[in-house]
C-alpha atoms as a PDB file:
ATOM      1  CA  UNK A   1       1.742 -22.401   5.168  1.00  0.00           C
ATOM      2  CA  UNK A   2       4.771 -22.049   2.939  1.00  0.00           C
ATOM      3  CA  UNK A   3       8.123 -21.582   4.175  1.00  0.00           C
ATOM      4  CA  UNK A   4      11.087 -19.713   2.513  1.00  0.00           C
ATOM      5  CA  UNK A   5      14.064 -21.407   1.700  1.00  0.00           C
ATOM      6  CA  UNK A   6      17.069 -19.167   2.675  1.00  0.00           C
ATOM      7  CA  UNK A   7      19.386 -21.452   0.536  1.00  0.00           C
ATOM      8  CA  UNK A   8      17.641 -20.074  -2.294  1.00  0.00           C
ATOM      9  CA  UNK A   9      16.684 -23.775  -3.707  1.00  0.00           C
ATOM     10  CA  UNK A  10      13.882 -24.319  -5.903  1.00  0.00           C
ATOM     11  CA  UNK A  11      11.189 -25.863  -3.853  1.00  0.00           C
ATOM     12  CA  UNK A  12       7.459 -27.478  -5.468  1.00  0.00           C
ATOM     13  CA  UNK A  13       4.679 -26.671  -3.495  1.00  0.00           C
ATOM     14  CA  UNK A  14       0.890 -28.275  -3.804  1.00  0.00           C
ATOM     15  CA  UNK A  15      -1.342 -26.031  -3.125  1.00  0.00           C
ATOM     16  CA  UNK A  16      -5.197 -25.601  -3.803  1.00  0.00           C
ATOM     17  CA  UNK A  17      -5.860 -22.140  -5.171  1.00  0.00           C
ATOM     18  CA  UNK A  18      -8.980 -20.480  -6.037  1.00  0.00           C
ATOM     19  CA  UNK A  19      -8.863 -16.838  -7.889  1.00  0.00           C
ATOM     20  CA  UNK A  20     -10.421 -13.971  -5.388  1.00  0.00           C
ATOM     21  CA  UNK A  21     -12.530 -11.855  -7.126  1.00  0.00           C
ATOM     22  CA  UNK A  22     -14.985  -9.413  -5.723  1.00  0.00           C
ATOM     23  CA  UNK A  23     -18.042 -12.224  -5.768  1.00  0.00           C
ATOM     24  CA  UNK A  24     -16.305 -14.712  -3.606  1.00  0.00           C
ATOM     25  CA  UNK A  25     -14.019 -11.952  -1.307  1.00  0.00           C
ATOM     26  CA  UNK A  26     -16.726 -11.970   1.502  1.00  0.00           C
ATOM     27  CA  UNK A  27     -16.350 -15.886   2.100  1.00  0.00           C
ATOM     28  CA  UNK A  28     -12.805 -15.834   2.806  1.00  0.00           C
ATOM     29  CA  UNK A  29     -12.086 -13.521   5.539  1.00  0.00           C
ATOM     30  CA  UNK A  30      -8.975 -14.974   7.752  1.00  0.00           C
ATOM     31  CA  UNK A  31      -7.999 -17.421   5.020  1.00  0.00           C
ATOM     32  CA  UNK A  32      -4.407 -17.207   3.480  1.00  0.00           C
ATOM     33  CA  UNK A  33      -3.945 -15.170   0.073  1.00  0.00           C
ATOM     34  CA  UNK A  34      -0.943 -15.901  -2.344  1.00  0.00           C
ATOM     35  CA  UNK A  35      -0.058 -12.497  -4.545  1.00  0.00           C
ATOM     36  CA  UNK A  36       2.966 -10.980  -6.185  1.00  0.00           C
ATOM     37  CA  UNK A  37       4.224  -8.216  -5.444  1.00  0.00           C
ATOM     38  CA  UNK A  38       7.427  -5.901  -6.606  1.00  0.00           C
ATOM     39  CA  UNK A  39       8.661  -9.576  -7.841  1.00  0.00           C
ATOM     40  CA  UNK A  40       7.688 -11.836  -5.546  1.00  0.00           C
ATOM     41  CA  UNK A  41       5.144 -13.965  -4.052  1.00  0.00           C
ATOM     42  CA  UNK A  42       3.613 -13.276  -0.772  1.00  0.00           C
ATOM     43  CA  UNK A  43       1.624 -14.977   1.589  1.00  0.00           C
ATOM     44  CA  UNK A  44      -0.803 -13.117   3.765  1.00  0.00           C
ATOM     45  CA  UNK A  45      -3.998 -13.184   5.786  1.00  0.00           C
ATOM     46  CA  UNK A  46      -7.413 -11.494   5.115  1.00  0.00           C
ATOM     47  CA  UNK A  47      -8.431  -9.064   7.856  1.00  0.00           C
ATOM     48  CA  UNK A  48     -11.250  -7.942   5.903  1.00  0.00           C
ATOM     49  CA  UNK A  49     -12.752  -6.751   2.557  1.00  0.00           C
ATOM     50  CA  UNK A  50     -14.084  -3.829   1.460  1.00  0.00           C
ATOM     51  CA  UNK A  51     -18.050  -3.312   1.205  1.00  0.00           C
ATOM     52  CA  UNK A  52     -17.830  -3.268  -2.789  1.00  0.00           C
ATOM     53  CA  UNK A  53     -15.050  -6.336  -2.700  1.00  0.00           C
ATOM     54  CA  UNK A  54     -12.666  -5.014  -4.718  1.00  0.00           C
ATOM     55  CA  UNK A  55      -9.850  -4.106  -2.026  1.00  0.00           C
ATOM     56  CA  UNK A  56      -8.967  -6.343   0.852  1.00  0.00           C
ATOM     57  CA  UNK A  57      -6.796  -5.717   4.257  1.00  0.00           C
ATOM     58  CA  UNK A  58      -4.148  -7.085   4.999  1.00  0.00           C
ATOM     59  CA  UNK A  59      -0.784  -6.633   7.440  1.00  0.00           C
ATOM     60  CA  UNK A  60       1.661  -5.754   4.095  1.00  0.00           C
ATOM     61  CA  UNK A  61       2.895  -1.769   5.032  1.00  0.00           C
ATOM     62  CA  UNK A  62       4.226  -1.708   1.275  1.00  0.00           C
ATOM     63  CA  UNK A  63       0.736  -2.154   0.137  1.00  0.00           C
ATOM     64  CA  UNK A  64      -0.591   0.624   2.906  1.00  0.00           C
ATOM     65  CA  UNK A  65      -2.452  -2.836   4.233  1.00  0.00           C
ATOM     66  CA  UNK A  66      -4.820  -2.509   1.652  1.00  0.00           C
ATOM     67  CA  UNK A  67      -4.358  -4.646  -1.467  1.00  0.00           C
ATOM     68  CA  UNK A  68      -6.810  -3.936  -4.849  1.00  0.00           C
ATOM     69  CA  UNK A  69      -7.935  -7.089  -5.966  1.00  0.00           C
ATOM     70  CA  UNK A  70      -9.231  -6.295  -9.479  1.00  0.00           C
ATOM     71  CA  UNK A  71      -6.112  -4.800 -10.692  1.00  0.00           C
ATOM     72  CA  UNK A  72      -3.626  -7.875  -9.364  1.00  0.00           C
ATOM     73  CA  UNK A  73      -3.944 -11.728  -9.947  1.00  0.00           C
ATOM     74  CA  UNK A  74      -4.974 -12.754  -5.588  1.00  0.00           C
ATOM     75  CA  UNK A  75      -5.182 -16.735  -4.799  1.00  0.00           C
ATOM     76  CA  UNK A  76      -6.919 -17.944  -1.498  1.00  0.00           C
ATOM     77  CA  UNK A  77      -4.548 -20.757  -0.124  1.00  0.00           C
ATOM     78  CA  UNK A  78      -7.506 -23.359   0.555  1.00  0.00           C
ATOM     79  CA  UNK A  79      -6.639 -26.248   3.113  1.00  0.00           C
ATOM     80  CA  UNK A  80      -5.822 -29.565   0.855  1.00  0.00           C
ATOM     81  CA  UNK A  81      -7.294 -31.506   3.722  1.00  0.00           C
ATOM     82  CA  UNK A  82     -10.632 -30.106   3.375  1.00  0.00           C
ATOM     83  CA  UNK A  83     -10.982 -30.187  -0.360  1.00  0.00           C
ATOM     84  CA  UNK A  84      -8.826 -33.813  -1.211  1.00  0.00           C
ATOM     85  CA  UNK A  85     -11.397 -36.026  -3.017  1.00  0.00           C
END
């Protein structure tokens, strides 16, 4: 999970990302995404995708809880423990 740093301090976060695209949507359902939005990045969970992939839900009002993934760069946050070599 990432944290916000209210001091405004650059912070460096490893993190294992893989693109979302409407192929791979329908493995990670309840995973973490990473987008930007209006400026700036934003962490949220998959509820669930669309039947053709290319929207997901999510809990982001601004976005009407829907979020297009074809038209906008969307990163699944993958657990580092689970990947590390």
């Amino acid at each position: 999970m990432i944290h916000c740093d209210t001091t405004k301090k650059l912070i460096y976060i490893s993190m294992k990302l893989i693109r979302l695209t409407p192929d791979n949507v329908r493995y990670y359902t309840d995973y973490q995404i990473l987008f930007k939005s209006r400026g700036k990045y934003i962490v949220k969970t998959i509820l669930e995708s669309s039947k053709s992939g290319k929207s997901i839900k999510i809990n982001h009002p601004d976005l009407q809880n829907s979020l297009q993934i074809v038209s906008r760069e969307v990163y699944v946050i993958l657990d580092s423990d689970k990947y590390d070599d």
